[in-house]
C-alpha atoms as a PDB file:
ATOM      1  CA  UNK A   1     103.435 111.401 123.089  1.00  0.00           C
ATOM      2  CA  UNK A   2     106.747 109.825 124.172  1.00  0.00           C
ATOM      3  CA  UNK A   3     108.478 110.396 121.273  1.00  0.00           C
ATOM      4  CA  UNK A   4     111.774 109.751 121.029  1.00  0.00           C
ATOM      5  CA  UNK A   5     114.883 112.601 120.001  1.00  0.00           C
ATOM      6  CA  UNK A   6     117.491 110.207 117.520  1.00  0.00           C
ATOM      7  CA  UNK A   7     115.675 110.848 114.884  1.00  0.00           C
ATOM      8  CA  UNK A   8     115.572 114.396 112.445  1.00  0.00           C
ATOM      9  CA  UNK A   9     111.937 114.040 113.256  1.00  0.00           C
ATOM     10  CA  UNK A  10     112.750 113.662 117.352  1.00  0.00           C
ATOM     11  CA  UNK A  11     115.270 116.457 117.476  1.00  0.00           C
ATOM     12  CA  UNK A  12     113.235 119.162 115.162  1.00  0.00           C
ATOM     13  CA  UNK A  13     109.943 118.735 113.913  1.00  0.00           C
ATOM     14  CA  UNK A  14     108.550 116.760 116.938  1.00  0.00           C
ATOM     15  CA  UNK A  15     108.432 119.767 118.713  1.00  0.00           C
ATOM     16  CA  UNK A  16     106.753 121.608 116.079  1.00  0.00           C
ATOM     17  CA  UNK A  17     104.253 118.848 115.817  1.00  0.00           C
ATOM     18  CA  UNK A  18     103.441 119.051 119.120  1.00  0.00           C
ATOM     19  CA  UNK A  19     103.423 122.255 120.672  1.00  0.00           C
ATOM     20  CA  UNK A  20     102.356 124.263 117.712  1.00  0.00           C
ATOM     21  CA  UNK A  21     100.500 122.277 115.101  1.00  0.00           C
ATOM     22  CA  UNK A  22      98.198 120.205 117.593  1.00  0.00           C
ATOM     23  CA  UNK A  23      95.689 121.561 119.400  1.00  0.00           C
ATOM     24  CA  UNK A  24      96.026 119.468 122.316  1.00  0.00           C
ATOM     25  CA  UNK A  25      92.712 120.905 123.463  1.00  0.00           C
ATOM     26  CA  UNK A  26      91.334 119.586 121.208  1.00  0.00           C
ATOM     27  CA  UNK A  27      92.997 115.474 121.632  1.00  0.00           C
ATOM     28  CA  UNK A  28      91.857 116.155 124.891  1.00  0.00           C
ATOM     29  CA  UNK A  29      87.817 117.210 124.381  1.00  0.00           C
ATOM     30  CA  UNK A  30      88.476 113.605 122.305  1.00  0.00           C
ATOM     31  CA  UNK A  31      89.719 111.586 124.487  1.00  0.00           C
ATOM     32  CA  UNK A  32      87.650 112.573 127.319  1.00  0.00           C
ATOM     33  CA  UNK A  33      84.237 112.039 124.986  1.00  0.00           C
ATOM     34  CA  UNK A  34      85.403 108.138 124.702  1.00  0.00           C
ATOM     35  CA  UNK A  35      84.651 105.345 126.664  1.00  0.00           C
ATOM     36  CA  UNK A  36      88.187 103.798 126.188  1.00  0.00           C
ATOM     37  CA  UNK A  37      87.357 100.857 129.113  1.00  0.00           C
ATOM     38  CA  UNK A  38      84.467  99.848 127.240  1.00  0.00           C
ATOM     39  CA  UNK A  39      85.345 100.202 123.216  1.00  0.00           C
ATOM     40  CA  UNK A  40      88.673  98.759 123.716  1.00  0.00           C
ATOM     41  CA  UNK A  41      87.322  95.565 124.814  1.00  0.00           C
ATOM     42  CA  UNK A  42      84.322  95.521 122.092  1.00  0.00           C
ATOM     43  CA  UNK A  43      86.516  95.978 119.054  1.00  0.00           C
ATOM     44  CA  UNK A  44      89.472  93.324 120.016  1.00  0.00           C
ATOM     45  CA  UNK A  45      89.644  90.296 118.775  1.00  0.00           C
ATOM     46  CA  UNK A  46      90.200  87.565 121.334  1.00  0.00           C
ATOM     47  CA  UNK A  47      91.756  85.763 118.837  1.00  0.00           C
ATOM     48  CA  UNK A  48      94.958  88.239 117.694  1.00  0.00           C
ATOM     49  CA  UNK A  49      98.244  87.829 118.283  1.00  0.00           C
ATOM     50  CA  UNK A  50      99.995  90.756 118.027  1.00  0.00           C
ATOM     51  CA  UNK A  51     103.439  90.401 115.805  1.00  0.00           C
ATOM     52  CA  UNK A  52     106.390  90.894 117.551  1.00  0.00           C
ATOM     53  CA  UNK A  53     107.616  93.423 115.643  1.00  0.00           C
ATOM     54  CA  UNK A  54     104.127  95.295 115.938  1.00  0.00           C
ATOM     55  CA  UNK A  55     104.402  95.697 120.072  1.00  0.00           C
ATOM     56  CA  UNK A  56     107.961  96.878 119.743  1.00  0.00           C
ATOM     57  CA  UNK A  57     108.237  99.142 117.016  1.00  0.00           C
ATOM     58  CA  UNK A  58     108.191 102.875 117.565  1.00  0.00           C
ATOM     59  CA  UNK A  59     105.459 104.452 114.659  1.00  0.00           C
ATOM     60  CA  UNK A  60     105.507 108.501 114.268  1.00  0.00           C
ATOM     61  CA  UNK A  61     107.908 108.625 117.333  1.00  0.00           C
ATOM     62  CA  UNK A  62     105.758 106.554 119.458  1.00  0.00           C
ATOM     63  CA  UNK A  63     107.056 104.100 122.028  1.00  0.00           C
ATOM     64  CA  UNK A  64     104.334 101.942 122.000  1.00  0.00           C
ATOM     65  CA  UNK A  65     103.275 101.744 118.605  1.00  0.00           C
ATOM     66  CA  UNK A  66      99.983 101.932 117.388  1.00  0.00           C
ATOM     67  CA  UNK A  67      98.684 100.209 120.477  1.00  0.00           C
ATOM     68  CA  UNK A  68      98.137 102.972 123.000  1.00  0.00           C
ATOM     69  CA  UNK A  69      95.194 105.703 122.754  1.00  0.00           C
ATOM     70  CA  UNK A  70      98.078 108.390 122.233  1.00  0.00           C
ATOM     71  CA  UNK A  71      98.752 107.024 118.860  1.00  0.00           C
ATOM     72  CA  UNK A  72      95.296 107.069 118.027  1.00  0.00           C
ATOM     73  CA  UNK A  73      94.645 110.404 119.032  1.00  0.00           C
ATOM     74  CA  UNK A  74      97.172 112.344 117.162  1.00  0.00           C
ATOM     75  CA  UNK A  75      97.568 110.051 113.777  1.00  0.00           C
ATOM     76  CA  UNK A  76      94.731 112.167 112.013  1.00  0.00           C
ATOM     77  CA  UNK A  77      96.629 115.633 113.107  1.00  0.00           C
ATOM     78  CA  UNK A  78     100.067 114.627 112.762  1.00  0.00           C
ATOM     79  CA  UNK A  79      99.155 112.676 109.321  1.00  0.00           C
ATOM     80  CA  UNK A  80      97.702 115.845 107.578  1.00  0.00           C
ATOM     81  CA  UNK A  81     100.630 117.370 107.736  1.00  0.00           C
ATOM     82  CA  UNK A  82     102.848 114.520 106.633  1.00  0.00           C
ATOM     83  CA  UNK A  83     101.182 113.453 103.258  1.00  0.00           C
ATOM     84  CA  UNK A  84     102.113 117.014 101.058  1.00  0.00           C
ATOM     85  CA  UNK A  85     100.936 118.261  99.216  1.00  0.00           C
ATOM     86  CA  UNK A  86      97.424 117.742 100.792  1.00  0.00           C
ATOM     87  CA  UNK A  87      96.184 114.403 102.527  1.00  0.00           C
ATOM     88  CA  UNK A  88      92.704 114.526 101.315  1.00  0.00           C
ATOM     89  CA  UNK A  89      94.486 114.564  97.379  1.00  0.00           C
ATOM     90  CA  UNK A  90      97.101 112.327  98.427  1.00  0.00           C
ATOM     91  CA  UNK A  91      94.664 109.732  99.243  1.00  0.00           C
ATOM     92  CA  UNK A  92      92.084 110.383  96.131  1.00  0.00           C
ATOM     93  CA  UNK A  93      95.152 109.103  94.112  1.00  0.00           C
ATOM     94  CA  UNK A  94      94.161 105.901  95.427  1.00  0.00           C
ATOM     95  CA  UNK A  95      90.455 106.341  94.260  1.00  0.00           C
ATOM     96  CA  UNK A  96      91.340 107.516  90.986  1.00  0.00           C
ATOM     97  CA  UNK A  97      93.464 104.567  90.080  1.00  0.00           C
ATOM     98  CA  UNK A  98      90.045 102.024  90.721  1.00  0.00           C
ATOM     99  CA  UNK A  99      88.518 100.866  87.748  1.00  0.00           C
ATOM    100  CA  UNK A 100      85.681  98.932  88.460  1.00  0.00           C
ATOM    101  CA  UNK A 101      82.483  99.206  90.635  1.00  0.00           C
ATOM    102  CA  UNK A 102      83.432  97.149  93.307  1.00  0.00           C
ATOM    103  CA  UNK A 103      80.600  95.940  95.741  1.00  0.00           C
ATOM    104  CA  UNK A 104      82.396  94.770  98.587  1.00  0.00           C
ATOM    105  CA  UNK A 105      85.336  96.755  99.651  1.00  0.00           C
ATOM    106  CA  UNK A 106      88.324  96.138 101.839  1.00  0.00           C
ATOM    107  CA  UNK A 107      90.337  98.134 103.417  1.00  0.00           C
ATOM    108  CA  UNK A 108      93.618  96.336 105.007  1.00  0.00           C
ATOM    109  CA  UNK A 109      95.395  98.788 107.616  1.00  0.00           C
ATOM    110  CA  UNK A 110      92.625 100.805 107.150  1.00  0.00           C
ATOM    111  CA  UNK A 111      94.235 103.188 110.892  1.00  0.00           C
ATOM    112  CA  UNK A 112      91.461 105.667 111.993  1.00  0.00           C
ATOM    113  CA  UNK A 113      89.064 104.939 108.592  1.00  0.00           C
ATOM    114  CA  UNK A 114      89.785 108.310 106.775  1.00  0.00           C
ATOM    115  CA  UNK A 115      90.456 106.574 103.264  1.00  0.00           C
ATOM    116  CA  UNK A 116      87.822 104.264 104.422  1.00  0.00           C
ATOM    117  CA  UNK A 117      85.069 106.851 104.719  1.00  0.00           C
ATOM    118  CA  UNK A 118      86.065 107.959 101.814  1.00  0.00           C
ATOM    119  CA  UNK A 119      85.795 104.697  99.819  1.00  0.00           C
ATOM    120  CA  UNK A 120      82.359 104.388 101.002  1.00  0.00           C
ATOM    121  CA  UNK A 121      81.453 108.284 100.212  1.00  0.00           C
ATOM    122  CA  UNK A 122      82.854 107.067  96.664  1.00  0.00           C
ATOM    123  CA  UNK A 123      80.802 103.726  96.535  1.00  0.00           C
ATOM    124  CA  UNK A 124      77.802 104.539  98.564  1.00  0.00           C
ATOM    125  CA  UNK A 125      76.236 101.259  97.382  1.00  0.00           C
ATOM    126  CA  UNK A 126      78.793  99.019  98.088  1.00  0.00           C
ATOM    127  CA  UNK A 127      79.527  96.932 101.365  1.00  0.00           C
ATOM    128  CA  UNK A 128      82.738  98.424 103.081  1.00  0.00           C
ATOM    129  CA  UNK A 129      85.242  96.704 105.565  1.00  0.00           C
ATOM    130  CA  UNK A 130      88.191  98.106 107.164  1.00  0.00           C
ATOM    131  CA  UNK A 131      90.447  95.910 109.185  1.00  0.00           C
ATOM    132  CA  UNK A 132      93.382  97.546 111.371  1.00  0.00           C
ATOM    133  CA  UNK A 133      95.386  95.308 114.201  1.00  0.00           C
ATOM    134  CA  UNK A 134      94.943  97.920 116.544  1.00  0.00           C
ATOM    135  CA  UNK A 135      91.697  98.528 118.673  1.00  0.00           C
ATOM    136  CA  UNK A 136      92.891 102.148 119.564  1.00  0.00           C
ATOM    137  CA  UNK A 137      92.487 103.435 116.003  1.00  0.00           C
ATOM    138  CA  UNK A 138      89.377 101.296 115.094  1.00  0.00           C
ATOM    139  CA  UNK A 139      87.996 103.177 117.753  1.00  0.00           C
ATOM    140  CA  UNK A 140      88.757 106.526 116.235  1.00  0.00           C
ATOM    141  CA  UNK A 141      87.511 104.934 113.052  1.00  0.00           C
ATOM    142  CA  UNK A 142      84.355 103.814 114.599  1.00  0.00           C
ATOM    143  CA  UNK A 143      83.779 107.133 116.177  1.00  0.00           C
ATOM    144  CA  UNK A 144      84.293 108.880 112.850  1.00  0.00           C
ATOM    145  CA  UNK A 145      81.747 106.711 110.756  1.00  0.00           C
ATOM    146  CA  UNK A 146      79.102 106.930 113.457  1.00  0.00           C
ATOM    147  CA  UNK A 147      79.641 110.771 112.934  1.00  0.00           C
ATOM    148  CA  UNK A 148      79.374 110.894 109.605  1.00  0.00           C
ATOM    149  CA  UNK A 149      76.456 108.158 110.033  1.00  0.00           C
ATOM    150  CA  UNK A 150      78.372 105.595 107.480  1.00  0.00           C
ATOM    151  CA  UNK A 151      77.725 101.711 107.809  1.00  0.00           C
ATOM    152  CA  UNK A 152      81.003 100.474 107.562  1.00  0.00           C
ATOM    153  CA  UNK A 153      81.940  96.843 109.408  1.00  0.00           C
ATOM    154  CA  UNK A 154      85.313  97.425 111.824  1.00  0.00           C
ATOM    155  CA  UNK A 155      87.102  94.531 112.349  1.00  0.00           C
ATOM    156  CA  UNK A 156      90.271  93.779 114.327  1.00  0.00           C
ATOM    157  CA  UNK A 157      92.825  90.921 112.223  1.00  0.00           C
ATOM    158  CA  UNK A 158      96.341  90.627 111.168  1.00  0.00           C
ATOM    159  CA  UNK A 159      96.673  92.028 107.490  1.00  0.00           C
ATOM    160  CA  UNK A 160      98.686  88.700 106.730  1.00  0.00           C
ATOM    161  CA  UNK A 161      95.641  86.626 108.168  1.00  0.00           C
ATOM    162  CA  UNK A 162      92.444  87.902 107.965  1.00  0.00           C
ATOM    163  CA  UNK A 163      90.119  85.440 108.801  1.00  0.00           C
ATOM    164  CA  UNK A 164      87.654  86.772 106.320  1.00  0.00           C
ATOM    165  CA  UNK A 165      86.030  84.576 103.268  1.00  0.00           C
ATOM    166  CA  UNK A 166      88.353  83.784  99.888  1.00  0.00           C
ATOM    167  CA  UNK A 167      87.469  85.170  96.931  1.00  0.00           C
ATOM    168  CA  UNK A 168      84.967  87.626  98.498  1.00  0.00           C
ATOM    169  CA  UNK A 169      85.986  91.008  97.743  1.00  0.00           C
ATOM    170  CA  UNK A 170      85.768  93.333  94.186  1.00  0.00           C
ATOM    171  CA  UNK A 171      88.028  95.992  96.064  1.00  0.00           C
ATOM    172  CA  UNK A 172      90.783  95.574  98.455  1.00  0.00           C
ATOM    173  CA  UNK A 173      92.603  99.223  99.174  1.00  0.00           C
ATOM    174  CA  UNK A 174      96.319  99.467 101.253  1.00  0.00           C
ATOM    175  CA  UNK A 175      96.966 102.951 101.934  1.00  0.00           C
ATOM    176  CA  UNK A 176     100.156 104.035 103.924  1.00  0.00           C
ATOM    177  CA  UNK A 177     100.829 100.168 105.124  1.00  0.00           C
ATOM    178  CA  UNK A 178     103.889  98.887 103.798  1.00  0.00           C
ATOM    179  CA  UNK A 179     106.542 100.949 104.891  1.00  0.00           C
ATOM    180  CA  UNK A 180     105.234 100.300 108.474  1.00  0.00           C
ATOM    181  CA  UNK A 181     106.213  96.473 108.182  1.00  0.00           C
ATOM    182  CA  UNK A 182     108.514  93.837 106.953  1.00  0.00           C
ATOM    183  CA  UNK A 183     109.287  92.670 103.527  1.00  0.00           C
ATOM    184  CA  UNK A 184     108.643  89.520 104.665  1.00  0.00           C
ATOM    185  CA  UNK A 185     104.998  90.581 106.164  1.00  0.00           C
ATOM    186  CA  UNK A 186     104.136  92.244 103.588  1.00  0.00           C
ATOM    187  CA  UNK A 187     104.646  89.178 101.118  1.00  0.00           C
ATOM    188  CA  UNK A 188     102.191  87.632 103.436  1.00  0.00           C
ATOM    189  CA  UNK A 189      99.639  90.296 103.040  1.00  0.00           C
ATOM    190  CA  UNK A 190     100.093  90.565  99.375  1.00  0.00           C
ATOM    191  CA  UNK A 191      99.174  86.988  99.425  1.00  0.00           C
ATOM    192  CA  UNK A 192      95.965  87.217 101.572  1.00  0.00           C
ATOM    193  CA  UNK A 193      95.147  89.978  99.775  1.00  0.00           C
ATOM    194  CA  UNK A 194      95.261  88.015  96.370  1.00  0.00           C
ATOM    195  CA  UNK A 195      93.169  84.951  98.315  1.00  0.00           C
ATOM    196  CA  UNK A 196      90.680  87.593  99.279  1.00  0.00           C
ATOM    197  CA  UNK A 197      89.889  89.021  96.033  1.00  0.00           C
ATOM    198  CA  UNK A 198      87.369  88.126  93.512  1.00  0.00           C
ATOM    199  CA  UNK A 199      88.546  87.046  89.930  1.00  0.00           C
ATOM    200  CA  UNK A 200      89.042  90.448  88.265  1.00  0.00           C
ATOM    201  CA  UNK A 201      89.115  92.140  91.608  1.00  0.00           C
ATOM    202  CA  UNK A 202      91.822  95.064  92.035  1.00  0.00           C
ATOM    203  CA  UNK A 203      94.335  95.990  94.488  1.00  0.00           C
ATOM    204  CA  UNK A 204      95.144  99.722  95.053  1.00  0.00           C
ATOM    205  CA  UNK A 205      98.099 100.403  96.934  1.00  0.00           C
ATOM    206  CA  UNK A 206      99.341 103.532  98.030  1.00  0.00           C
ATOM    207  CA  UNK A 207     102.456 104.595 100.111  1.00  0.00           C
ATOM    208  CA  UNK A 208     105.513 106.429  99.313  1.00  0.00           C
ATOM    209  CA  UNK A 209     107.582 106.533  96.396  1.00  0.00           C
ATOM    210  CA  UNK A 210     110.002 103.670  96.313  1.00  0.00           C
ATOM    211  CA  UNK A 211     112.282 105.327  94.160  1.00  0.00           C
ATOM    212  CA  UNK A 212     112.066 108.788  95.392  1.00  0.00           C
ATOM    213  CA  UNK A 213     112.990 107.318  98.664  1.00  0.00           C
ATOM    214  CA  UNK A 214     115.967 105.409  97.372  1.00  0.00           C
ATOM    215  CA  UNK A 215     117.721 108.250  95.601  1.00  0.00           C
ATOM    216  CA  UNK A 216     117.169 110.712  98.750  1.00  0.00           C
ATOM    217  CA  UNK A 217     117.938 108.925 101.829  1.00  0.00           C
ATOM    218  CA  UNK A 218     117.436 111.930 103.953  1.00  0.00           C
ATOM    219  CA  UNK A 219     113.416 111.211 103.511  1.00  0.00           C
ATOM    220  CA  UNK A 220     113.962 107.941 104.860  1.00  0.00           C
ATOM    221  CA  UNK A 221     115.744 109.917 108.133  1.00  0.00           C
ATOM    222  CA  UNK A 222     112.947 112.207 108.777  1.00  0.00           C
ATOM    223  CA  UNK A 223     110.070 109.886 110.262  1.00  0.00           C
ATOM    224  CA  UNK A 224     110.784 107.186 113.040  1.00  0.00           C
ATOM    225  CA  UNK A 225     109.988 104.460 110.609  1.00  0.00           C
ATOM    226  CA  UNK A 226     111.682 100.991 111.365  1.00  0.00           C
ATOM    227  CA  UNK A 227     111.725  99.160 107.836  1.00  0.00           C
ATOM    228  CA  UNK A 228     110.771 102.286 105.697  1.00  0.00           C
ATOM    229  CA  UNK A 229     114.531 101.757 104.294  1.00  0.00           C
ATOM    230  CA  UNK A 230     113.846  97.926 103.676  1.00  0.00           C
ATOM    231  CA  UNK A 231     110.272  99.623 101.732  1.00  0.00           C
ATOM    232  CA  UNK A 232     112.564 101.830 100.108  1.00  0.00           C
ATOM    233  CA  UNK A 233     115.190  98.987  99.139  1.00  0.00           C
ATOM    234  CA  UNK A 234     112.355  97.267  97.466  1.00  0.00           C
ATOM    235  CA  UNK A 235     109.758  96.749  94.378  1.00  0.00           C
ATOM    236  CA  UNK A 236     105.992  97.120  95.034  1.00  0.00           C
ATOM    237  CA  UNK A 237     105.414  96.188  91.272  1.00  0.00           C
ATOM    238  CA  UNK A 238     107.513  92.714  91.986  1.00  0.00           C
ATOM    239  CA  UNK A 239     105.852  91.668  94.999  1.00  0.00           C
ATOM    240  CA  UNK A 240     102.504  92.131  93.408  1.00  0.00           C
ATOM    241  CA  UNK A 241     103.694  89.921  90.318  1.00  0.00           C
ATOM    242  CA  UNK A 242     105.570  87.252  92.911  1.00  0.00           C
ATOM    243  CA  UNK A 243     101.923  87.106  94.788  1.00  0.00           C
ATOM    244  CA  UNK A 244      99.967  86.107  91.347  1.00  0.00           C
ATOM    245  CA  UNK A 245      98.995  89.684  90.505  1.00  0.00           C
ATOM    246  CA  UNK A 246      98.504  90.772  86.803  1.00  0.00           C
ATOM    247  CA  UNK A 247      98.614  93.969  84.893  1.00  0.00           C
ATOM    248  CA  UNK A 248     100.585  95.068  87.849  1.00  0.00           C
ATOM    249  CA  UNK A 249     101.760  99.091  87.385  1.00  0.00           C
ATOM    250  CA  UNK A 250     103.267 102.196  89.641  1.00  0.00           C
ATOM    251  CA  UNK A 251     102.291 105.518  88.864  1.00  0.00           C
ATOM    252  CA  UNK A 252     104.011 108.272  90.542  1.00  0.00           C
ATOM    253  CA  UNK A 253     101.487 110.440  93.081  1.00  0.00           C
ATOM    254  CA  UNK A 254     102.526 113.827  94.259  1.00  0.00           C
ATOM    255  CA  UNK A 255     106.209 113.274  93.624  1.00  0.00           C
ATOM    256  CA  UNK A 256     106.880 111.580  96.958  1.00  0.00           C
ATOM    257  CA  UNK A 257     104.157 109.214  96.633  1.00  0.00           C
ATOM    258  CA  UNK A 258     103.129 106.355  94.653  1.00  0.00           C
ATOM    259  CA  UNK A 259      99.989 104.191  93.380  1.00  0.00           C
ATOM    260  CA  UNK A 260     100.414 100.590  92.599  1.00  0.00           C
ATOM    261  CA  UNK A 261      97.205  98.672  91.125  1.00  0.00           C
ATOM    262  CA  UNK A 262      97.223  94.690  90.306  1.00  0.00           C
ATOM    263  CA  UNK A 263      94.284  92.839  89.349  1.00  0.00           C
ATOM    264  CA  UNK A 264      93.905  89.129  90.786  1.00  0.00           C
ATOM    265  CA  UNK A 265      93.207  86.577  88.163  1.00  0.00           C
ATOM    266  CA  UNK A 266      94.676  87.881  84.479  1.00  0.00           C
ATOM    267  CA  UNK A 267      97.138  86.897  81.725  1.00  0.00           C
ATOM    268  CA  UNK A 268     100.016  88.791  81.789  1.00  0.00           C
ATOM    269  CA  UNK A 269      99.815  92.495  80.887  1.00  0.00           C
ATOM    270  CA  UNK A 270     100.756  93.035  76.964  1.00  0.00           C
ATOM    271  CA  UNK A 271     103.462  95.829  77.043  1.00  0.00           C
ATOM    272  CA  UNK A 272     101.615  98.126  74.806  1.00  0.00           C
ATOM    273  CA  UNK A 273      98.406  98.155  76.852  1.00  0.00           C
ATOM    274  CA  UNK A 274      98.399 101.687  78.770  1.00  0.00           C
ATOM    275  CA  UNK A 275      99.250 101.924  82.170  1.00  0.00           C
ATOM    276  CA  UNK A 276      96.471 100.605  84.580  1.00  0.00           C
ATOM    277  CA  UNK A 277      94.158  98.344  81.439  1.00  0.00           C
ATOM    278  CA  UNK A 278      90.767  97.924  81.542  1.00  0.00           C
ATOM    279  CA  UNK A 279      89.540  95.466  84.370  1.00  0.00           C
ATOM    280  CA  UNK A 280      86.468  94.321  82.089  1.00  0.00           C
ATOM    281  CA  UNK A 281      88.821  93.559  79.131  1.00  0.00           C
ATOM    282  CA  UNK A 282      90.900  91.052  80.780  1.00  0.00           C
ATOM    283  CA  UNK A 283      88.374  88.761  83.243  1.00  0.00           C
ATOM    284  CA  UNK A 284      88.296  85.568  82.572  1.00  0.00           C
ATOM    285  CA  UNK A 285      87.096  83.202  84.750  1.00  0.00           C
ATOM    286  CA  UNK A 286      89.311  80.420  83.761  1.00  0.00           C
ATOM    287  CA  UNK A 287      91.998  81.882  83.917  1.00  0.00           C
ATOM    288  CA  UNK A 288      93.940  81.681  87.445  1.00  0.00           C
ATOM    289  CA  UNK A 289      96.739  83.626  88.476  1.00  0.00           C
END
């Protein structure tokens, strides 16, 4: 996997990762059941530029990033052990928090699909779009979906620019995005996520726990995760409300996690509304955030 050894996650649980929890039989029965030559090429946009930052991070201890087959073949395995207490009920925290019946869903960073799938297991009516910026894990994505014979539109784009129509989404999801970039991307994203979204359209974020992270520094040192400390450093609830976002609330997930919801469009959220209001009760198409 080429990971590297500075970090806790290098020198001691890398090795269990790999030689114990994986079955590399099984990446390899994967990988060898893929066209790579030919799906690579189909699912990149022409049009991408990668970010700097993107081609020369290391992500889960991997030298190239997202942007190599490797990463794509051992982010579902590694990742199910790195979301306690369960992944599957990590990421239904995101599901829970949605309010509304969306019919067109997004979801930005959307990796190898797995929240994906399960936002369209959740919303079986609704048009579903996931958009990663690498072509290695849409492929897993793609491969998943056709397996589980979902309809779900892959798309390769920059979360920060899209390309896709304003104002034509109920439902745009983030899950496990943000401490994987810049502040200063994701104040871009925040932003095409609030062009993208209907009036009275939500955006469900989830990721880890800004404060947990802050007051134990050691999670921070674990994972090979270049800005998770300027993610930690920050406030998900005041970058939604800087990008126009109302009603804007974090609810603690799991302990180590956290949910963040804002709704696109809205007066300001009266204090002694309950966490995460009623979409219906506050759309109002004049209004504009």
């Amino acid at each position: 996997m080429g990971a590297r050894n500075e970090s806790l996650y290098g020198r001691f649980l890398a090795p269990v990762v790999e030689n114990i929890l994986i079955n590399r039989d099984s990446l390899r029965q994967l990988d060898q059941q893929i066209d790579w030559e030919t799906t690579i090429p189909r699912l990149t946009n022409p049009q991408v530029v990668y970010p700097h930052y993107y081609e020369r991070s290391s992500f889960h201890g991997i030298e190239k990033g997202y942007l190599c087959k490797e990463a794509a073949l051992s982010y579902d395995p590694i990742t199910q052990y790195a979301l306690p207490p369960n992944e599957t009920w990590v990421r239904q925290g995101l599901l829970d928090a949605i309010q509304g019946f969306p019919e067109r869903i997004l979801d930005l960073g959307c990796g190898t699909g797995t929240l994906t799938m399960m936002l369209k297991k959740a919303f079986l009516g609704a048009e579903v779009v996931g958009v990663d910026l690498s072509p290695y894990m849409l492929t897993i994505a793609e491969l998943k979906s056709e397996a589980e014979h979902q309809t779900i539109h892959w798309r390769q784009a920059r979360a920060e620019a899209t390309g896709l129509q304003s104002d034509s989404f109920d439902l745009i999801a983030i899950g496990l995005l943000f401490h994987e970039m810049p502040p200063a991307v994701t104040e871009l994203v925040l932003k095409e996520a609030y062009r993208l979204l209907r009036v009275g359209g939500e955006l469900i974020i989830l990721d880890g726990n800004q404060k947990v992270l802050r007051q134990t520094p050691v999670l921070t040192d674990i994972f090979e995760e270049p800005f998770i400390r300027d993610y930690a450093a920050g406030n998900l609830d005041a970058w939604l409300g800087a990008a126009g976002f109302g009603a804007v609330q974090s609810q603690d997930h799991w302990l180590v996690h956290q949910v963040t919801r804002g709704v696109k469009g809205i007066r300001a959220q009266n204090p002694e509304e309950s966490l995460f209001a009623d979409v219906e009760a506050i759309v109002e198409p004049w209004v504009m955030g």
